[in-house]
N, C-alpha and C. Protein backbone atom coordinates (compact mmCIF):
# COMPACT_ATOMS: atom_id res chain seq x y z
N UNK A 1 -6.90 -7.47 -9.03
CA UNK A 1 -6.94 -7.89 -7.64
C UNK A 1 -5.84 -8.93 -7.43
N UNK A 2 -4.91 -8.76 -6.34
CA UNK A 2 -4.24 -10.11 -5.95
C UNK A 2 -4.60 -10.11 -4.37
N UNK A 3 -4.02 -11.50 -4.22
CA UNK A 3 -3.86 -11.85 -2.80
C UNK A 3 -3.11 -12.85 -2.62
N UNK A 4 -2.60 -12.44 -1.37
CA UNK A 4 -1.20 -13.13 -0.81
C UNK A 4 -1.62 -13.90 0.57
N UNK A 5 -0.79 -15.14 0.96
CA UNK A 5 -1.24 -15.58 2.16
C UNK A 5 -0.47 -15.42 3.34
N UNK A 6 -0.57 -14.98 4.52
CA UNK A 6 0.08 -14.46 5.47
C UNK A 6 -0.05 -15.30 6.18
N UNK A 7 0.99 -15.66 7.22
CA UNK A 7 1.32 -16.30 8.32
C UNK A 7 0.61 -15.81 10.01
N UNK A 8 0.05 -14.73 9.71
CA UNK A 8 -0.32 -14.09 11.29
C UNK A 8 -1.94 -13.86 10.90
N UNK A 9 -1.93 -13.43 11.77
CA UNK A 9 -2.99 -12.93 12.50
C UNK A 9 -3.87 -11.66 11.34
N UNK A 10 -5.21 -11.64 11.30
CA UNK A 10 -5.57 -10.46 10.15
C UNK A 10 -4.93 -9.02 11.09
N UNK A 11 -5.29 -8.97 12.47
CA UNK A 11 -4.78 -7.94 13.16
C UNK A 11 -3.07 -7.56 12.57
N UNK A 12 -2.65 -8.79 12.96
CA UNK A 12 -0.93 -8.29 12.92
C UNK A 12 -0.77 -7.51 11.63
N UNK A 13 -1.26 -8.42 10.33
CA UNK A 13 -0.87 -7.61 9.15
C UNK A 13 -1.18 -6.55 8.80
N UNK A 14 -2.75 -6.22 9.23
CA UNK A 14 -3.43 -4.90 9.39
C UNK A 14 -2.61 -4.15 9.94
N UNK A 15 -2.43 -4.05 10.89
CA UNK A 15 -1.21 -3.16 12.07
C UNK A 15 0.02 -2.94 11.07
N UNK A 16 0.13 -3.76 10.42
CA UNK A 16 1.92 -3.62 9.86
C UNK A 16 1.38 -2.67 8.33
N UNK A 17 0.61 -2.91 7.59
CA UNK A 17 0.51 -2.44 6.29
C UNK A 17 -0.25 -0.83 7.21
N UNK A 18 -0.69 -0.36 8.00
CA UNK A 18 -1.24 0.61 7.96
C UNK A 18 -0.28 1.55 8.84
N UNK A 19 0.91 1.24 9.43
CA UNK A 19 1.80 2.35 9.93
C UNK A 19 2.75 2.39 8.75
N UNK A 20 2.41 3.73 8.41
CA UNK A 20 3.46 4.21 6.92
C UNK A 20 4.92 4.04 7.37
N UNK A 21 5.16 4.28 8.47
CA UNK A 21 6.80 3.50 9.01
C UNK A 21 7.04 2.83 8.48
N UNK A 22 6.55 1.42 8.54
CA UNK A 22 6.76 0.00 7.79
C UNK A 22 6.90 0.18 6.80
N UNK A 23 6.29 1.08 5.74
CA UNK A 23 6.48 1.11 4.14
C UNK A 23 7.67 0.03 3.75
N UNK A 24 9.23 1.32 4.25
CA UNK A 24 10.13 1.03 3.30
C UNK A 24 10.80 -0.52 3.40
N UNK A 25 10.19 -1.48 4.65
CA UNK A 25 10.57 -2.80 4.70
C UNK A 25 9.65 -3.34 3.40
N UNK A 26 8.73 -2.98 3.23
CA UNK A 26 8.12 -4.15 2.36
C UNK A 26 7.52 -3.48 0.62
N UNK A 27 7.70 -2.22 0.57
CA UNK A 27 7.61 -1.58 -0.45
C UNK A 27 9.09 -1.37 -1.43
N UNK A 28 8.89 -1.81 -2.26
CA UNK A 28 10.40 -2.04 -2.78
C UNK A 28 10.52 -0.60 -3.95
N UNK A 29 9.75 0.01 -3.72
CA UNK A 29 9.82 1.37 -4.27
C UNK A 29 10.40 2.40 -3.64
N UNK A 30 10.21 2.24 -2.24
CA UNK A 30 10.66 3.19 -1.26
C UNK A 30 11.64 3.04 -1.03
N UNK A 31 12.39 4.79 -1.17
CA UNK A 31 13.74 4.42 0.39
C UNK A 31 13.17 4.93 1.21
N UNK A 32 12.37 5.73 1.58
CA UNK A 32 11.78 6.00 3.06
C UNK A 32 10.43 6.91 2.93
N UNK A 33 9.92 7.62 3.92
CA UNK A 33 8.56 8.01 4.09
C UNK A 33 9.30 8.88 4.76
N UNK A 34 8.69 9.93 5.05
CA UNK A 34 8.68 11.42 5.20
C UNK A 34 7.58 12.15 6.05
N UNK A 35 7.65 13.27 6.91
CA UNK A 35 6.61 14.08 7.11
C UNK A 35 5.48 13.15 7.91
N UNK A 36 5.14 12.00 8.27
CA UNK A 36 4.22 11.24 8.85
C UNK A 36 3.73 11.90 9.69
N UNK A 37 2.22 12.38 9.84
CA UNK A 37 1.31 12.87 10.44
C UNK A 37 1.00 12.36 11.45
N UNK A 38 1.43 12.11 12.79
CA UNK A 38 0.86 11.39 14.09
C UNK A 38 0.74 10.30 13.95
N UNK A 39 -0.47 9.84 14.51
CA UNK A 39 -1.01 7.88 14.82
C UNK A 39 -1.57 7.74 13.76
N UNK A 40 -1.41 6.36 13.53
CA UNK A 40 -2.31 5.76 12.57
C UNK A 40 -4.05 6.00 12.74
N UNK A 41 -4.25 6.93 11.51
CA UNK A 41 -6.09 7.31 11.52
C UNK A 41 -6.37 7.37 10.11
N UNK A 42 -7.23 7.63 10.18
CA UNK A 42 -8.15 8.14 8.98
C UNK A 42 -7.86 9.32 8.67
N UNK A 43 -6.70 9.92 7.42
CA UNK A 43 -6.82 11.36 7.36
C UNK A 43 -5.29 11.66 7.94
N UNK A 44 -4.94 10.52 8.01
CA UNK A 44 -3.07 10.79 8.46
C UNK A 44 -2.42 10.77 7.37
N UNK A 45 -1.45 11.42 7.07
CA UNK A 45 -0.86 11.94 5.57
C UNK A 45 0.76 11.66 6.01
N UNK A 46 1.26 11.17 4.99
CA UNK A 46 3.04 11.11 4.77
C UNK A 46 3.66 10.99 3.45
N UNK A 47 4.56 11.19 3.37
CA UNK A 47 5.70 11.55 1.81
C UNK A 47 6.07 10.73 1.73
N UNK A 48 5.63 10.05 0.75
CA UNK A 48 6.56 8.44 0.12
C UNK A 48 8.11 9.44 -0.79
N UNK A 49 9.08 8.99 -0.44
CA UNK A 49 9.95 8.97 -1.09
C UNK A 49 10.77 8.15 -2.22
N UNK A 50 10.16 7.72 -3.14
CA UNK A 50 10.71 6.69 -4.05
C UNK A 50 12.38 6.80 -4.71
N UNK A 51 12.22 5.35 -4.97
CA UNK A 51 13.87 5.23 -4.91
C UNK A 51 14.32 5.78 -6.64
N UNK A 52 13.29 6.49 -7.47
CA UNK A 52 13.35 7.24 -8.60
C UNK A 52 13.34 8.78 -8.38
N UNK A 53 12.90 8.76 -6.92
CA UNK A 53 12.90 10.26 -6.87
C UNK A 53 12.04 10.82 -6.39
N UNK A 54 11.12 10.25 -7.15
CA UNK A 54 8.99 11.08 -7.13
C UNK A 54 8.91 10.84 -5.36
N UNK A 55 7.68 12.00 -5.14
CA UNK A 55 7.74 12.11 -4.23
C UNK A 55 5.80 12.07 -3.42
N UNK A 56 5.52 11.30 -4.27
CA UNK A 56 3.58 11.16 -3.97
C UNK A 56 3.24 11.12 -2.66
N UNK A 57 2.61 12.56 -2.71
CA UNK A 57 1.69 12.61 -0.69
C UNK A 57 0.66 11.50 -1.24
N UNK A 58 0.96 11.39 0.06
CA UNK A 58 -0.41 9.95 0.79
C UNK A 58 -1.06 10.25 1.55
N UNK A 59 -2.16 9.51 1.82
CA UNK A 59 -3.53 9.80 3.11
C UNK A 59 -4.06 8.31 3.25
N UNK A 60 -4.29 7.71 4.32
CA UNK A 60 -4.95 7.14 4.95
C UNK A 60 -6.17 7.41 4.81
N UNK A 61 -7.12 6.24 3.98
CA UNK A 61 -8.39 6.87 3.82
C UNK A 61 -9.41 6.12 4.23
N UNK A 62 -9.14 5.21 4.47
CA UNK A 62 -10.44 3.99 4.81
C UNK A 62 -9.58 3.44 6.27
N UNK A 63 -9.91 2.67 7.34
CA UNK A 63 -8.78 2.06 8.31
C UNK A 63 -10.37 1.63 9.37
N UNK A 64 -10.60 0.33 8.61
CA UNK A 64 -11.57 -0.48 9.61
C UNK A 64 -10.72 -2.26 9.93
N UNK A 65 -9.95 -1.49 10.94
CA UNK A 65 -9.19 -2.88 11.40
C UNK A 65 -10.07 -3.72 12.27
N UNK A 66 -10.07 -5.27 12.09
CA UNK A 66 -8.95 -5.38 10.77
C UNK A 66 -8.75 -6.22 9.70
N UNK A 67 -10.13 -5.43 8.69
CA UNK A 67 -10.94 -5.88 7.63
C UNK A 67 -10.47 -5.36 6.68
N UNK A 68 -10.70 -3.77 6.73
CA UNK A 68 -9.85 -2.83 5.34
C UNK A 68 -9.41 -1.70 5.83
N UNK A 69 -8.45 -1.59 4.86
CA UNK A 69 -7.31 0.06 5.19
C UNK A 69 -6.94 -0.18 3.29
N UNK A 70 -7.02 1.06 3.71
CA UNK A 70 -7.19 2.06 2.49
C UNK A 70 -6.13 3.36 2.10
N UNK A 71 -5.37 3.59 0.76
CA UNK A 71 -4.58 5.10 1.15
C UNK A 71 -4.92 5.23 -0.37
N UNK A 72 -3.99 6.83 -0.52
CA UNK A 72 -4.24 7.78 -1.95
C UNK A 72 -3.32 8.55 -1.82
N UNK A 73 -2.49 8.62 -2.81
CA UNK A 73 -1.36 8.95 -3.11
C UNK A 73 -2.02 10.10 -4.24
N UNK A 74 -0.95 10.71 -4.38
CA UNK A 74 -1.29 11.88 -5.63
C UNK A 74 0.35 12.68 -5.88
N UNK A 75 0.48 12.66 -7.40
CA UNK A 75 1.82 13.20 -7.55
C UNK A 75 1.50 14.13 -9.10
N UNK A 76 1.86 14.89 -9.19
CA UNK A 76 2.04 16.03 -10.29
C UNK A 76 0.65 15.49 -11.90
N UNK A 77 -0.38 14.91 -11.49
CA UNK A 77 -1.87 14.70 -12.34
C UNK A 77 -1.84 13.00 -12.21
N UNK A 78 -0.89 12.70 -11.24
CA UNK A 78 -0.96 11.21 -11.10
C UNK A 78 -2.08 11.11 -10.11
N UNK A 79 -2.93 9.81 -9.79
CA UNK A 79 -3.61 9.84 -8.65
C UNK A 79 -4.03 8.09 -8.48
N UNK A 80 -3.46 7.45 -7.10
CA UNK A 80 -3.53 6.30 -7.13
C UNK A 80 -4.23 5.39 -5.66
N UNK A 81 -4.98 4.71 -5.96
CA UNK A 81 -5.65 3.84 -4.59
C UNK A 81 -5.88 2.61 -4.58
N UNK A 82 -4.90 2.48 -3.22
CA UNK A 82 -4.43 1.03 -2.88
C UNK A 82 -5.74 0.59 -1.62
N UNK A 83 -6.05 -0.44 -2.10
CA UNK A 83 -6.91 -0.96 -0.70
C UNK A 83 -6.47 -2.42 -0.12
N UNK A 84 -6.50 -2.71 0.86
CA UNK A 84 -5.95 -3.33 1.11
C UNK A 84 -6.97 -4.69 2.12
N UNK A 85 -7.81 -5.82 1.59
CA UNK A 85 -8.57 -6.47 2.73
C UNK A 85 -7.78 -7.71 3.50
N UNK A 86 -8.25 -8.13 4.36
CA UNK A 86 -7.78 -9.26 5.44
C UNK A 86 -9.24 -10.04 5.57
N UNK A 87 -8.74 -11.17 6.00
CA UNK A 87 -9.63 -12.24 5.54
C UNK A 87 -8.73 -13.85 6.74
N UNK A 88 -9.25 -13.99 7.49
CA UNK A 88 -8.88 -14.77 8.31
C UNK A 88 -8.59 -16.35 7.82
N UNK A 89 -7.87 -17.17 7.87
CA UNK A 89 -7.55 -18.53 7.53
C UNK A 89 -7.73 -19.23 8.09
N UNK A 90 -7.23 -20.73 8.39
CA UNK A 90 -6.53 -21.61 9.18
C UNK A 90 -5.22 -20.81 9.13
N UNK A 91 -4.03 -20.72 8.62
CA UNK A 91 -3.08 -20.47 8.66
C UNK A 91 -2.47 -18.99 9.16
N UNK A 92 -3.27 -18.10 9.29
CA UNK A 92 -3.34 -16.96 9.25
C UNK A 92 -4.13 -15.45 8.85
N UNK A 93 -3.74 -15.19 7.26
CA UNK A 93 -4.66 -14.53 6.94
C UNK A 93 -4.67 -14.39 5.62
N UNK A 94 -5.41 -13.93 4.87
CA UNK A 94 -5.22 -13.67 3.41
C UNK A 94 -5.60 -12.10 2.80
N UNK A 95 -4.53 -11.67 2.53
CA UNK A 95 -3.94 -10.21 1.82
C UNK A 95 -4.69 -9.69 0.72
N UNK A 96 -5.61 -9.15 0.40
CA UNK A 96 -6.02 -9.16 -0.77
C UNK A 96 -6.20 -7.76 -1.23
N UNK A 97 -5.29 -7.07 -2.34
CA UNK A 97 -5.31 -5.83 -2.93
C UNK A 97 -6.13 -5.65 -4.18
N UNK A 98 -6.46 -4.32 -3.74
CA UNK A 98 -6.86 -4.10 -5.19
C UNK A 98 -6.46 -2.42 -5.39
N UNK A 99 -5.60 -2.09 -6.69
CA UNK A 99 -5.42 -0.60 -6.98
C UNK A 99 -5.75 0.10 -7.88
N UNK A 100 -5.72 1.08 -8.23
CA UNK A 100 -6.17 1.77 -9.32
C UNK A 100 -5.29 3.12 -9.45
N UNK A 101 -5.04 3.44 -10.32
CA UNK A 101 -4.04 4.02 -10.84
C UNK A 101 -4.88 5.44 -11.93
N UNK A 102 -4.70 6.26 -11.78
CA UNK A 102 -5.43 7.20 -13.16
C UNK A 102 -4.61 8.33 -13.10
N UNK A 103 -4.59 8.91 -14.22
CA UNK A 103 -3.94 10.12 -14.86
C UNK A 103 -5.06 11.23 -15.41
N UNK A 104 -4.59 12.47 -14.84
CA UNK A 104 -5.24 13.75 -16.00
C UNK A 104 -4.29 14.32 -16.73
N UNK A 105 -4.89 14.51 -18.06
CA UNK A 105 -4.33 15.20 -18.84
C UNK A 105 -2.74 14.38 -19.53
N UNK A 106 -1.43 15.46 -19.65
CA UNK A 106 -0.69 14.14 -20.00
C UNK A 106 -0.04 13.04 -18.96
N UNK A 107 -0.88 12.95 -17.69
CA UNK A 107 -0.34 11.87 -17.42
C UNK A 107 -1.83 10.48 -17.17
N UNK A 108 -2.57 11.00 -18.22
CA UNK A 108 -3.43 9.80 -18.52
C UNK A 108 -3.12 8.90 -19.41
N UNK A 109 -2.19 8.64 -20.09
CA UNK A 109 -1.77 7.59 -21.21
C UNK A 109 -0.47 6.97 -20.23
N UNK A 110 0.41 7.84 -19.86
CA UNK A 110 1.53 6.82 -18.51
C UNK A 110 0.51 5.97 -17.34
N UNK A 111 -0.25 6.91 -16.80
CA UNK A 111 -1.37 5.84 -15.55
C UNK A 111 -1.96 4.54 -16.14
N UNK A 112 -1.98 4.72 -16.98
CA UNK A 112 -2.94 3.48 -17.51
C UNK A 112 -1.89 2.61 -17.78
N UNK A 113 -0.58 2.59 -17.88
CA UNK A 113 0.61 1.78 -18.07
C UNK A 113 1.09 1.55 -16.70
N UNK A 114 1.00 2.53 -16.31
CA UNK A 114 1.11 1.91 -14.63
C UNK A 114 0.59 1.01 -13.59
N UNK A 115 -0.85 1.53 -14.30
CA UNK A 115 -2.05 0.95 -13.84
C UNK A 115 -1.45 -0.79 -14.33
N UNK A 116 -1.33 -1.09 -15.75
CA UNK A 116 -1.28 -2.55 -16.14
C UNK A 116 -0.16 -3.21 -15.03
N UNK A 117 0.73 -2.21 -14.88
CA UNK A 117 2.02 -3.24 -14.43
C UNK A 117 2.11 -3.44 -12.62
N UNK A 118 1.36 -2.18 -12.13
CA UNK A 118 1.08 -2.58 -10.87
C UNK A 118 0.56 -4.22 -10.11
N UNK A 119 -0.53 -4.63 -10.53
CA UNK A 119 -0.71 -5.86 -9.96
C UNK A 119 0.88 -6.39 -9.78
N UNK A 120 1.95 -6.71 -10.88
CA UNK A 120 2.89 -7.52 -10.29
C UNK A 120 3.37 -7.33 -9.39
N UNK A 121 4.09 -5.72 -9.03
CA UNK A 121 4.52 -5.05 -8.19
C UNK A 121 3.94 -4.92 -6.80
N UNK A 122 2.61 -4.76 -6.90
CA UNK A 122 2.17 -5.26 -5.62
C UNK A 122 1.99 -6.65 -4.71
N UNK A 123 1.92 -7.31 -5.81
CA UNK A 123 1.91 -8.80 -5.26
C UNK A 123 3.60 -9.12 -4.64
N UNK A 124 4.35 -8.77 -5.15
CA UNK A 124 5.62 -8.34 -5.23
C UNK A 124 6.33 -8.25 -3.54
N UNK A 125 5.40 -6.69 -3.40
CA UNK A 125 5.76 -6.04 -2.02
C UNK A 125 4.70 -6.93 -1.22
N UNK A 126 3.96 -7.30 -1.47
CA UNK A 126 3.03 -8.12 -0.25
C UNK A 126 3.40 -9.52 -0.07
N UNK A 127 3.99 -9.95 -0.98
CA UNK A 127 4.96 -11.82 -0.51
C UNK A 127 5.82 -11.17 0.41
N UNK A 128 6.87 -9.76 -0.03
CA UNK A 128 7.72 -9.71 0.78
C UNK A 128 7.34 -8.68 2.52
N UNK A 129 5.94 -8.41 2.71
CA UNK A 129 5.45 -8.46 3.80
C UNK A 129 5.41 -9.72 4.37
N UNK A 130 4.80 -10.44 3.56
CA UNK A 130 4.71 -12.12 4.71
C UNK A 130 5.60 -12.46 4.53
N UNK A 131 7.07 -12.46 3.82
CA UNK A 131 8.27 -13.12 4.46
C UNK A 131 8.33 -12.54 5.75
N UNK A 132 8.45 -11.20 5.75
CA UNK A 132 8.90 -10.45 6.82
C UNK A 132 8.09 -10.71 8.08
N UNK A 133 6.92 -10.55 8.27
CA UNK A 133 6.08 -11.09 9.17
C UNK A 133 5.76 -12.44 9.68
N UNK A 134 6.57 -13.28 8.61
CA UNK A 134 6.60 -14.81 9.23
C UNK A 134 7.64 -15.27 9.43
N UNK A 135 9.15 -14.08 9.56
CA UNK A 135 10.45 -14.07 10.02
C UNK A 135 10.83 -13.77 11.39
């Protein structure tokens, strides 16, 4: 689990982490998103394009703004879920992830390495959401 402290509003950040648009500002994996399925819902799907190549569909799976939003990615026996809560401050709001990462078959011994190194990486892309949102 991490969490980051945001400068706005739980709404604003909610709004910003749940339009897959935004990704490639604050995801430092991405060069862009792909294919985006309409409005932001429950069950809206888009193509992360990573800056390695891979190409993991996503879904919007949880989106109770603006408390939790939720997605799931899945790439060739990879399968990964990011959740994402808000939590109101004095100052703003507080970011708090939690992911999980798993593999079948041979890509269950890489997930679980992924799995370890994610927390940094996410804490990572979520400071550089609240730069961006308190810029």
């Amino acid at each position: 689990m991490v969490a980051v402290a945001f400068p706005v509003p739980p709404e604003v950040a909610f709004d910003y982490f749940a339009d897959p648009r935004n990704r490639p500002a604050w995801q430092s994996s991405l060069a862009r998103v792909e294919q985006v399925d309409g409005d932001v819902r429950v069950g809206q799907t888009w193509v992360d394009v990573t800056t390695p190549g891979l190409r993991p569909r996503m879904e919007t799976t949880e989106l109770d703004r603006p408390r939790r939003w939720s997605e799931r990615g899945t790439w060739r026996g990879f399968a990964a879920v990011l959740t994402l809560e808000f939590a109101e401050t004095a100052g703003g709001c507080d970011v708090t992830a939690t992911m999980r990462v798993t593999g079948r078959g041979p890509a269950a011994l890489p997930a679980r390495m992924l799995g370890a190194l994610a927390p940094r990486a996410v804490r990572s892309d979520l400071r550089r959401a609240a730069r961006i949102l308190g810029g």
